[in-house]
Structure formats: structure tokens, C-alpha cells
C-alpha atoms as a PDB file:
ATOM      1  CA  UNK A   1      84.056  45.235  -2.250  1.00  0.00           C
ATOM      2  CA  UNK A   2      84.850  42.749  -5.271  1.00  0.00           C
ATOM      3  CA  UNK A   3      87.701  41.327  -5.953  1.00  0.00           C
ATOM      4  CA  UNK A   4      89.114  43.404  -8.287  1.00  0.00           C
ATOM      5  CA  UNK A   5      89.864  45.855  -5.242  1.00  0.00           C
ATOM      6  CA  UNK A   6      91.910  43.396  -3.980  1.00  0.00           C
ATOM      7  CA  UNK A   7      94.158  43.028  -6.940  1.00  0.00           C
ATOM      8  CA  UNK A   8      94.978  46.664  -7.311  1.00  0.00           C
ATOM      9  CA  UNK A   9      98.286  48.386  -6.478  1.00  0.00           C
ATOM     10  CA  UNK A  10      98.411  49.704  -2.805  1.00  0.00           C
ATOM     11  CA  UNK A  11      94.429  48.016  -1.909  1.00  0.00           C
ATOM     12  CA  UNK A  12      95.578  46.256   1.250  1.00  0.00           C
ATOM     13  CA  UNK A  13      93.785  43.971   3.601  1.00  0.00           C
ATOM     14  CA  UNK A  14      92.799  44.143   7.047  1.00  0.00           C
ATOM     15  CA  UNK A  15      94.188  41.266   8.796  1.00  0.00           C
ATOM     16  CA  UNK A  16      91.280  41.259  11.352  1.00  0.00           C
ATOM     17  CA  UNK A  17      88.334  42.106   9.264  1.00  0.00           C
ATOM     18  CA  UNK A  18      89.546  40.752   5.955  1.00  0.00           C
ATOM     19  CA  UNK A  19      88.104  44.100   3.714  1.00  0.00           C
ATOM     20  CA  UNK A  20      90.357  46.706   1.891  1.00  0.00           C
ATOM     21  CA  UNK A  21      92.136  49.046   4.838  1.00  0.00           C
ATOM     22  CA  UNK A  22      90.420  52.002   3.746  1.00  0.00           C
ATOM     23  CA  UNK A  23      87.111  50.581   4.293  1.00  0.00           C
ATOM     24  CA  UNK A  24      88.441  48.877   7.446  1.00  0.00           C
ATOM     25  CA  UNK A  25      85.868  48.537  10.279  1.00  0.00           C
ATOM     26  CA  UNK A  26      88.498  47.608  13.438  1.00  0.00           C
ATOM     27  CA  UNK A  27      88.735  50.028  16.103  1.00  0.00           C
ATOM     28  CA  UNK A  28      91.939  52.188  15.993  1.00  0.00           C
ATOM     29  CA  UNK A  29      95.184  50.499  17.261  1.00  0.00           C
ATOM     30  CA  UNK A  30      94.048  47.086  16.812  1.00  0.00           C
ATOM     31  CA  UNK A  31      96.733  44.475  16.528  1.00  0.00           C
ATOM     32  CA  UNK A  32      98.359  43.890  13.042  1.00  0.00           C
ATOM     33  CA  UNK A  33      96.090  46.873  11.198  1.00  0.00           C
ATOM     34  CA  UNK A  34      98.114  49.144   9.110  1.00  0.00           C
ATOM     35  CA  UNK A  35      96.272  52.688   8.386  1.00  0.00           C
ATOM     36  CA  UNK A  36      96.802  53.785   4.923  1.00  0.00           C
ATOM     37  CA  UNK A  37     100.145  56.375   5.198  1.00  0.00           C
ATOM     38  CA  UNK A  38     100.295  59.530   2.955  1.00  0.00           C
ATOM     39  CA  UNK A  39     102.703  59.362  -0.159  1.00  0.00           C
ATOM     40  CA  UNK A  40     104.521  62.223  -0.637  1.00  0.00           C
ATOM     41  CA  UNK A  41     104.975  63.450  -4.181  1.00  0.00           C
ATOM     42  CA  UNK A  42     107.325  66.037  -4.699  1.00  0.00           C
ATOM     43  CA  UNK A  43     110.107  67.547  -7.346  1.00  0.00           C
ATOM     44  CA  UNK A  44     113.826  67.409  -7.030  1.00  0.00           C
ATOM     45  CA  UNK A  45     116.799  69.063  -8.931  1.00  0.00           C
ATOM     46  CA  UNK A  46     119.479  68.843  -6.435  1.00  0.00           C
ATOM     47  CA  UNK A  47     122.401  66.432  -7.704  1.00  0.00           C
ATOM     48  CA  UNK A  48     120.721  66.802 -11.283  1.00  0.00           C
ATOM     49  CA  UNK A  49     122.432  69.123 -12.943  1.00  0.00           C
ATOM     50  CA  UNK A  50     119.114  71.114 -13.331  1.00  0.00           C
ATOM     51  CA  UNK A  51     116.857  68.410 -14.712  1.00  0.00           C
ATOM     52  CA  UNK A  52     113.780  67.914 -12.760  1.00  0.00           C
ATOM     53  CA  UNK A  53     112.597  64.975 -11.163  1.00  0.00           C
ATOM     54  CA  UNK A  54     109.093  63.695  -9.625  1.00  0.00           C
ATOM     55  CA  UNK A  55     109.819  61.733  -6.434  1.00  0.00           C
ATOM     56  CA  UNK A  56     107.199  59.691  -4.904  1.00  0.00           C
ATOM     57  CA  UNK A  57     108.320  58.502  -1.127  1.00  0.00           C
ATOM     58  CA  UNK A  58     106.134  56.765   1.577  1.00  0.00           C
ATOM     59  CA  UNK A  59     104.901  53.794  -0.644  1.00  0.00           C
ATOM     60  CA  UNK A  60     103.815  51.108   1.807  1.00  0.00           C
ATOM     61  CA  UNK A  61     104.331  48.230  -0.885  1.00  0.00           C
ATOM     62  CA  UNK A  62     106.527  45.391  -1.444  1.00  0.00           C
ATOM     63  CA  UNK A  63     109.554  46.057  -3.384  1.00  0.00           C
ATOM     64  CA  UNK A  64     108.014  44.151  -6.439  1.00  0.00           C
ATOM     65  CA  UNK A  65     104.911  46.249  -6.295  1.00  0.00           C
ATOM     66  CA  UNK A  66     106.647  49.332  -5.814  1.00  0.00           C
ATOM     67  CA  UNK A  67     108.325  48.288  -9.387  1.00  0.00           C
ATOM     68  CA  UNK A  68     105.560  47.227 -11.577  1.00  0.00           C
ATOM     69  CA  UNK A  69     104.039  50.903 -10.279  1.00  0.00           C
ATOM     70  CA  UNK A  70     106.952  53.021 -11.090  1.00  0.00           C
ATOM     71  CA  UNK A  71     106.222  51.065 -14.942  1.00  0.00           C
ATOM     72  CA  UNK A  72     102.655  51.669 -15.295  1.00  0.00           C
ATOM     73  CA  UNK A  73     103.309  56.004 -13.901  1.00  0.00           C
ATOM     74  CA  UNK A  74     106.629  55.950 -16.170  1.00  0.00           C
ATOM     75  CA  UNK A  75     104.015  54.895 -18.931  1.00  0.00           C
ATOM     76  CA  UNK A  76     101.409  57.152 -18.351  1.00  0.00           C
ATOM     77  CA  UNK A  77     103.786  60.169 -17.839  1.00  0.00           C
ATOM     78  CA  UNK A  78     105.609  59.304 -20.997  1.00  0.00           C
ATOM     79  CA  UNK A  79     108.787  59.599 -19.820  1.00  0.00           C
ATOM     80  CA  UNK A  80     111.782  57.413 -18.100  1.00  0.00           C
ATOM     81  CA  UNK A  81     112.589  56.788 -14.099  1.00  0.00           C
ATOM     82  CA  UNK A  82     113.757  54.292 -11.837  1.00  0.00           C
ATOM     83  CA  UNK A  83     113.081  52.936  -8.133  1.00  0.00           C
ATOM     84  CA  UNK A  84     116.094  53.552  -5.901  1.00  0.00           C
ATOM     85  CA  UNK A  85     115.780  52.555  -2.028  1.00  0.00           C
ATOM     86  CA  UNK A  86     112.005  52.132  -2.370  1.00  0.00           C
ATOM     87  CA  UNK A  87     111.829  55.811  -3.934  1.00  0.00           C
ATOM     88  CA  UNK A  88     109.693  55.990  -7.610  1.00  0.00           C
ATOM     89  CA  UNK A  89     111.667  58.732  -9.503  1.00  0.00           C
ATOM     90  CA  UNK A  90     109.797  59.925 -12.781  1.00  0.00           C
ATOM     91  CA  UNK A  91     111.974  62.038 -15.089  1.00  0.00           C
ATOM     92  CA  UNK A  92     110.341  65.821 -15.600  1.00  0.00           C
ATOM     93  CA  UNK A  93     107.559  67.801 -13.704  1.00  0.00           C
ATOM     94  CA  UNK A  94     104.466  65.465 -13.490  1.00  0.00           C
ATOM     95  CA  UNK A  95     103.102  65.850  -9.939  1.00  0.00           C
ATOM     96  CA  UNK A  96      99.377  66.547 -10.891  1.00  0.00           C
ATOM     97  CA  UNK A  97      99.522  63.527 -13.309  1.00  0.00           C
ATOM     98  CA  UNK A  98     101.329  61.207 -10.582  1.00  0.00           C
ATOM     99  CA  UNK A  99      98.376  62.393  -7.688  1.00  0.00           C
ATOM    100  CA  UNK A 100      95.924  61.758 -10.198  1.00  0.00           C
ATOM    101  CA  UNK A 101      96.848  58.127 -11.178  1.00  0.00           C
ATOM    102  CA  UNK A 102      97.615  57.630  -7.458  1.00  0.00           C
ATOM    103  CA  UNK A 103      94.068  58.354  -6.645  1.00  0.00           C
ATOM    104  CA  UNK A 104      92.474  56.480  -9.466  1.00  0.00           C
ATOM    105  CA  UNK A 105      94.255  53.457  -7.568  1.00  0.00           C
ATOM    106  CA  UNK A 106      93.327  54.144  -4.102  1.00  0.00           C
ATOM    107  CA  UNK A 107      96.302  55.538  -2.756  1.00  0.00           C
ATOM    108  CA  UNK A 108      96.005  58.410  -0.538  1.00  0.00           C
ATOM    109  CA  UNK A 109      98.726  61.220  -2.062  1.00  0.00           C
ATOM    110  CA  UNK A 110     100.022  64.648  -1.638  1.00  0.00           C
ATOM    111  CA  UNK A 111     101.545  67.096  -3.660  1.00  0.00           C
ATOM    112  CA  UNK A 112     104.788  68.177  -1.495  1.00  0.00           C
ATOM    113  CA  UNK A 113     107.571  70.761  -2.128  1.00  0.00           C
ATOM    114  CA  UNK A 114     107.026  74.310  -4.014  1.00  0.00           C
END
């Protein structure tokens, strides 16, 4: 574990054992440990007139986190979005791409929907 896991987006601490919470060695339903959730990213187009959207729900992250995130996937999708109520909406179809990143940052995520 360096330190550079530390600084990444959605790498949490253990509050009891001090390493990242995936590689957390406290027994289940210790005080003050959070287990890594599932984020849920699916595709919307109700309200939208027909355009598509990627939504990613269940971040875990403060709200400024949650923003600098929503930059760097708008980025690497190529495309616009915004945050609303702790919700990442990405403009167009990019699920795959959006799991993929998620991953490459240690963030456990699903592909949800149809």
C-alpha cells in the first residue's frame, strides 16, 4: 500500500486498521468501518426528450470528490454532464467506458438497467 492509494478517488481508509477499505483486515461489523458499496451505472432517457444519459448513483464520496470525478469521466468520455443530488450524469451511452475508469480507480461498479 503506498501512498498514492491513498490519494485516489474513492481509496478510503479504515479507521481501525489505517489501510485502504478494500484491503481492510477488521472483522466484519466493527465500529466506524465502512465496506466499499456498489455504484450503480446505468442509462436514462426519461424527462430527456430522447437523449440518453449515463447515471452513476451510490458514490460514497464527499460532495467535492464526487465533482472533481464527474470532470475527469466527463473528460475521458468526451462529452458534457453535471452532478445533481450526489448523482454523476454523463451526456450519451458510455457505461462500459464509465465501469472501466471506475475500476482503474478502485471503485467497485456495475453496469445496471437494459
Amino acid at each position: 500500500m503506498g501512498s498514492a492509494d491513498a490519494r485516489r478517488p474513492g481509496a478510503h481508509l479504515c479507521p481501525n486498521c489505517r489501510r485502504v477499505v478494500a484491503e481492510c483486515v477488521c472483522p466484519k461489523g466493527a465500529p466506524g468501518v465502512r465496506r466499499p458499496q456498489t455504484v450503480r451505472v446505468g442509462r436514462e432517457v426519461q424527462g430527456r426528450a430522447g437523449k440518453g444519459v449515463t447515471v452513476i448513483q451510490g458514490l460514497a464520496l464527499p460532495d467535492e470528490e464526487i465533482e472533481a470525478l464527474a470532470r475527469r469521466l466527463k473528460k475521458r468520455c468526451g462529452s458534457g454532464g453535471t452532478v445533481r443530488e450526489g448523482v454523476i450524469e454523463i451526456q450519451g451511452d458510455h457505461r462500459d467506458v464509465i465501469v472501466a475508469e471506475l475500476a482503474k480507480l478502485g471503485v467497485s461498479a456495475k453496469k445496471s438497467g437494459g
